[in-house]
N, C-alpha and C. Protein backbone atom coordinates (compact mmCIF):
# COMPACT_ATOMS: atom_id res chain seq x y z
N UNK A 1 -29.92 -175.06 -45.57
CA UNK A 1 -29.59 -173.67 -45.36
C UNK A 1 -28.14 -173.41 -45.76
N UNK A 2 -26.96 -174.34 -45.62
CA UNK A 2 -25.82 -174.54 -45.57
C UNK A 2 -25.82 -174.35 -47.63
N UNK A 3 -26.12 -175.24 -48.04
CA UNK A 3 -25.90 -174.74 -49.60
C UNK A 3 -26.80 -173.79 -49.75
N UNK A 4 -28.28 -172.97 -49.23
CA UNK A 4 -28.23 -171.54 -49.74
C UNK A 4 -26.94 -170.62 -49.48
N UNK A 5 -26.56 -170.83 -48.36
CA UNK A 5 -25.62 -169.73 -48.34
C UNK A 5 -24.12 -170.00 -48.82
N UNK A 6 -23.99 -170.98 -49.37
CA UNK A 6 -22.59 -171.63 -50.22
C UNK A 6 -23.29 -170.85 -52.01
N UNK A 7 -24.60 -171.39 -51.87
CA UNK A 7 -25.18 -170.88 -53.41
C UNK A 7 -24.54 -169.66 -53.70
N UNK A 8 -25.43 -168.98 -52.42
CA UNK A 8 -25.23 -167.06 -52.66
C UNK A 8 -23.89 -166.74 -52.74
N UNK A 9 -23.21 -167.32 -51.99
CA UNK A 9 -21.87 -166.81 -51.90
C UNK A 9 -20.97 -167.25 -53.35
N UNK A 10 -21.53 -167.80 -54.02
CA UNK A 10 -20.57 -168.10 -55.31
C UNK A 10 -20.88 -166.89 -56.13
N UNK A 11 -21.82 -166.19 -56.12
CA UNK A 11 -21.86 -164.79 -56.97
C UNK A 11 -21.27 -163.75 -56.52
N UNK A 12 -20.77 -163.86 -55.15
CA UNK A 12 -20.63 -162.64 -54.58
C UNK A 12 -19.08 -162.60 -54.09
N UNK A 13 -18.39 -161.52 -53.26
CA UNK A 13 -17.40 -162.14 -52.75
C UNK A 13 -17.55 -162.47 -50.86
N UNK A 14 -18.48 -162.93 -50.66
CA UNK A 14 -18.92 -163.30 -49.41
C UNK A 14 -17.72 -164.48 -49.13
N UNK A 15 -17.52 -165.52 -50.23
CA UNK A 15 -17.38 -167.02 -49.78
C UNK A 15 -15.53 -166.48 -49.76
N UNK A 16 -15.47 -165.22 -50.33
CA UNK A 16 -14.05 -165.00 -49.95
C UNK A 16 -13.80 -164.21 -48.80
N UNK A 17 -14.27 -163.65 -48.35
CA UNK A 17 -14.77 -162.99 -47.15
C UNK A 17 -14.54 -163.52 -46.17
N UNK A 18 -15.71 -164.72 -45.63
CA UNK A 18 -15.64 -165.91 -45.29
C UNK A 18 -14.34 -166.58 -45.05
N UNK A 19 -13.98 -167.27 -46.10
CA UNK A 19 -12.27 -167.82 -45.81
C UNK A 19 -11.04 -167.27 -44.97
N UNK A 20 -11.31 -165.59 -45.34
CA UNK A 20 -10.38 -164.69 -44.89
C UNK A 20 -10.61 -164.81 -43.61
N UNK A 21 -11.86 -164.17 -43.16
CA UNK A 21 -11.77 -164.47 -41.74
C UNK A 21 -12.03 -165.92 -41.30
N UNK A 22 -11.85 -167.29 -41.37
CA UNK A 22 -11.72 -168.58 -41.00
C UNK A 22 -9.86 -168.46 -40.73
N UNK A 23 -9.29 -168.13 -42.17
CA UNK A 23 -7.84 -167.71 -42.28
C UNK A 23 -7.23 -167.26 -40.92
N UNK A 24 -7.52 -165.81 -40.91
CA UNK A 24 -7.26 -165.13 -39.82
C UNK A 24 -7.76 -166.04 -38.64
N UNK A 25 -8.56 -166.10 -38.24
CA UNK A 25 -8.76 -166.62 -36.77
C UNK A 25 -7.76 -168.00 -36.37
N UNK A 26 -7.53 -168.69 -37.55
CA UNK A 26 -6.42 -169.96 -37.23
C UNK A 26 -5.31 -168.91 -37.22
N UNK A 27 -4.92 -168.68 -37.96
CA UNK A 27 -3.61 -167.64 -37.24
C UNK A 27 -3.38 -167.39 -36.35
N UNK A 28 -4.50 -166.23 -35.75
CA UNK A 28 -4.69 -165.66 -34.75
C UNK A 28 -4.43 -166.79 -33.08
N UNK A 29 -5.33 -168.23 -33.89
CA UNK A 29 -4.96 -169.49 -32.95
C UNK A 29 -3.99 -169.70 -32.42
N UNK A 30 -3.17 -170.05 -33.76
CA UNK A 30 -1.87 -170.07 -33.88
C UNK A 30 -0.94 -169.34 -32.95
N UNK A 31 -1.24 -168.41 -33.47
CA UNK A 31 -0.39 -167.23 -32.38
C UNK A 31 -0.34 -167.40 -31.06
N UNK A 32 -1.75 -167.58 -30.51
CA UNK A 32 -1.87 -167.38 -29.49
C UNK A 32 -1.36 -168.78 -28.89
N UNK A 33 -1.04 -169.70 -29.17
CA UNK A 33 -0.41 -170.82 -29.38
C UNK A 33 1.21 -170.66 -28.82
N UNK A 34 1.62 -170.50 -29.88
CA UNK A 34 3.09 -170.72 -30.37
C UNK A 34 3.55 -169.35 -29.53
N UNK A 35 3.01 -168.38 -29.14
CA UNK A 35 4.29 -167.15 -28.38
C UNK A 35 4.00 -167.43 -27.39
N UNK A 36 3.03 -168.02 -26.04
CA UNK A 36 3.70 -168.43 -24.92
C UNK A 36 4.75 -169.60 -24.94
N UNK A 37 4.73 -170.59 -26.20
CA UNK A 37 5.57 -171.71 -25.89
C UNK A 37 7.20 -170.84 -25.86
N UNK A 38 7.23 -170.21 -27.54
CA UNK A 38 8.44 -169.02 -27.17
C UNK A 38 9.10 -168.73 -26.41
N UNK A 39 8.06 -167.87 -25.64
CA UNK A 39 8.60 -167.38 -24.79
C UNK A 39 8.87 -168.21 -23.31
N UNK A 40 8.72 -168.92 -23.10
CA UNK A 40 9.02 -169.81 -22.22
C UNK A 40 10.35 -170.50 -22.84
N UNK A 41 10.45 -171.05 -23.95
CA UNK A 41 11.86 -171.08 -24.03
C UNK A 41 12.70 -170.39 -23.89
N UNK A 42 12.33 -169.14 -24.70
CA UNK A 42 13.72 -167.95 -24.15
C UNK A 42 14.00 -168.01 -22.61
N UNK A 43 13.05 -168.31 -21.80
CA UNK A 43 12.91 -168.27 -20.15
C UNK A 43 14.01 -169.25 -19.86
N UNK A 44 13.59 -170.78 -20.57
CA UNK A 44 14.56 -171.36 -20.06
C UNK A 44 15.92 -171.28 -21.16
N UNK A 45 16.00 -170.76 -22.42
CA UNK A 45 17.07 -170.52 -22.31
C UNK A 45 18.14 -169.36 -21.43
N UNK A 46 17.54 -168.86 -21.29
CA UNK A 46 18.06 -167.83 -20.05
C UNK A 46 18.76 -168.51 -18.84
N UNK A 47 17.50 -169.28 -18.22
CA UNK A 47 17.96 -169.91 -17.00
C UNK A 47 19.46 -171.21 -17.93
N UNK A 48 19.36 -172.06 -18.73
CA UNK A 48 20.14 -172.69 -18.86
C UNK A 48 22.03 -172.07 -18.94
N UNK A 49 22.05 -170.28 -19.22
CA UNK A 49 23.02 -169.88 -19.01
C UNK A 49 23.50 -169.93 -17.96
N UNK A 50 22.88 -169.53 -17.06
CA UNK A 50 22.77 -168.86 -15.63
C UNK A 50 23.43 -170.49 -14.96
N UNK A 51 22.73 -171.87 -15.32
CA UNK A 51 23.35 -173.22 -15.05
C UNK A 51 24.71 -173.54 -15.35
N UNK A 52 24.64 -172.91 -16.48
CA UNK A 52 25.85 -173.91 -16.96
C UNK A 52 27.27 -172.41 -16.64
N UNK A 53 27.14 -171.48 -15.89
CA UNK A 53 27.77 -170.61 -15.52
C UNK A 53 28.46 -171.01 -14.31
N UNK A 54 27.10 -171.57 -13.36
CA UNK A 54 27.46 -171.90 -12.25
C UNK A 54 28.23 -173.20 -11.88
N UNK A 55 27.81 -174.18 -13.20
CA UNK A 55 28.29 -175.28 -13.43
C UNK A 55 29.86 -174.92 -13.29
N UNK A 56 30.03 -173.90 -14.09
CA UNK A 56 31.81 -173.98 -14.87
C UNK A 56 32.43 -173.57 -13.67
N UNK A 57 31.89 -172.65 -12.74
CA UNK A 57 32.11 -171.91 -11.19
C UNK A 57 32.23 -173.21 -10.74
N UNK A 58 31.48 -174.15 -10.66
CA UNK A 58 31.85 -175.05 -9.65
C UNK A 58 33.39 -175.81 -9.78
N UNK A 59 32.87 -176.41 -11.06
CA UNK A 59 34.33 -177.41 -11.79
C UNK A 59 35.73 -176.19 -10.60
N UNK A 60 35.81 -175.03 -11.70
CA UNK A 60 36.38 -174.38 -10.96
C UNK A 60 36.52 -174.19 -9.35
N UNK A 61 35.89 -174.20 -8.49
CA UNK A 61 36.10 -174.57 -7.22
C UNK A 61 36.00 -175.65 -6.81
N UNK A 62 35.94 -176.87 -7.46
CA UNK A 62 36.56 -178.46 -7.06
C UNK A 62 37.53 -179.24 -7.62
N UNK A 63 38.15 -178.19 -8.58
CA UNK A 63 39.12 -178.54 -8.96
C UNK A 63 40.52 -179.04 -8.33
N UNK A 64 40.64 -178.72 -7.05
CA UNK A 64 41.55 -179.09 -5.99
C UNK A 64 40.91 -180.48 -5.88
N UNK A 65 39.91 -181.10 -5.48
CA UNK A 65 39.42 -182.51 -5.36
C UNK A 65 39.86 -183.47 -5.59
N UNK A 66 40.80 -183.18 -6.96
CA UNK A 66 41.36 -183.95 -7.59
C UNK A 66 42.50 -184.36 -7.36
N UNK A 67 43.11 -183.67 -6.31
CA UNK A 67 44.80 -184.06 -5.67
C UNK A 67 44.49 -184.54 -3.83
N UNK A 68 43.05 -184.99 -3.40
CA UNK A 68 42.62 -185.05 -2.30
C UNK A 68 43.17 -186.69 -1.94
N UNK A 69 43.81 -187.58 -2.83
CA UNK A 69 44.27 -188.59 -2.79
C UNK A 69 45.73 -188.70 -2.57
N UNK A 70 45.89 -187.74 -3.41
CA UNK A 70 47.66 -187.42 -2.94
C UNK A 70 47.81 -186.70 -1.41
N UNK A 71 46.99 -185.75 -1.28
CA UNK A 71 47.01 -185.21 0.12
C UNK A 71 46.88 -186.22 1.34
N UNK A 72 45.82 -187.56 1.01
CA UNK A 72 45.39 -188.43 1.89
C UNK A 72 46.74 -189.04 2.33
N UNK A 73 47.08 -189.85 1.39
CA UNK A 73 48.55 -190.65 0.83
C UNK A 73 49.57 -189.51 1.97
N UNK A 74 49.67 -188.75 1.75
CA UNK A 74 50.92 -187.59 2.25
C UNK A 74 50.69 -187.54 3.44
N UNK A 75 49.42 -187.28 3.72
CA UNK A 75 49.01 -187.39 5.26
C UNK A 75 49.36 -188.82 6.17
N UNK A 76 49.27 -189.53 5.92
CA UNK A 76 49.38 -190.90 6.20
C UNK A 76 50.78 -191.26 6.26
N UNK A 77 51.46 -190.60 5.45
CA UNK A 77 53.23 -191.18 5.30
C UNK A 77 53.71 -190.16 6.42
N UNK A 78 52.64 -189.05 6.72
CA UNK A 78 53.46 -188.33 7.66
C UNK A 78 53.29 -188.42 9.14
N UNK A 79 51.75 -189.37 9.86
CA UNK A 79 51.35 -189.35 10.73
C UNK A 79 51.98 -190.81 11.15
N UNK A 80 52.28 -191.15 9.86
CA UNK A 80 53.55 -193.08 10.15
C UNK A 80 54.89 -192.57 10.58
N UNK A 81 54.62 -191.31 10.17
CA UNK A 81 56.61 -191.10 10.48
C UNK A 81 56.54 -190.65 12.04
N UNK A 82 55.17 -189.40 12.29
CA UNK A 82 55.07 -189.03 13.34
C UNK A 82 55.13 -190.30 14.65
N UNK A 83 54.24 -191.62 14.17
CA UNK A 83 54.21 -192.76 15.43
C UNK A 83 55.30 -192.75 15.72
N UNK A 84 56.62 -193.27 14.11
CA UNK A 84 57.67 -194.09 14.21
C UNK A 84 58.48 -193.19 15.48
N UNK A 85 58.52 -191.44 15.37
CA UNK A 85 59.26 -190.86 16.41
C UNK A 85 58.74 -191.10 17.42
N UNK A 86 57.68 -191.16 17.81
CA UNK A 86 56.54 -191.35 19.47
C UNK A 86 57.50 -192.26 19.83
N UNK A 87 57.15 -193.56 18.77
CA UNK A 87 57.56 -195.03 19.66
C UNK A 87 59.07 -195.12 20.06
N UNK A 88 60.08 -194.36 18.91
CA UNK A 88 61.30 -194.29 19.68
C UNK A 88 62.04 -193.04 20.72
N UNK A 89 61.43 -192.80 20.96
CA UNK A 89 61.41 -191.84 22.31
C UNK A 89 60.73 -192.06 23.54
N UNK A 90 59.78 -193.20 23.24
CA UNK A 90 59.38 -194.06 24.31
C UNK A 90 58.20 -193.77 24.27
N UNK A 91 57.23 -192.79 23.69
CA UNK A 91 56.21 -192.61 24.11
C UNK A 91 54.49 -193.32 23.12
């Protein structure tokens, strides 16, 4: 049945017909394919702004963190000085 209707279709423009819509429907596949993946990237490129925003916010508010060793250090030279007066005043 398959080569009658391959036969017929070589006289006619059926077998182009045919292709067109095989054509179209992979497209159409296609499509329906490839624009949710899309759009889900744009999603997460979106969200990856929104990260790396909050990221830079943070750096920015722990940026003090970084002198929390010198503060320790300072604290310590000052609570040694505080004993050294206790102990010579007797207490």
């Amino acid at each position: 049945m398959v080569t009658h209707v391959l036969a017929a279709a070589g006289d006619s423009t059926t077998g182009w017909v045919v292709g067109y819509v095989i054509a179209i429907v992979v497209v159409l596949v296609v499509v329906a394919l490839v624009v949710p993946i899309l759009l889900l990237a744009h999603a997460i490129g979106g969200q990856a702004l929104q990260i790396n925003e909050s990221l830079t916010e943070s750096v920015q508010n722990t940026a003090a963190l970084s002198q929390l060793r010198t503060t320790s250090e300072s604290a310590a030279v000052i609570v040694a000085g505080l004993q050294r007066g206790r102990s010579r005043l007797g207490g």
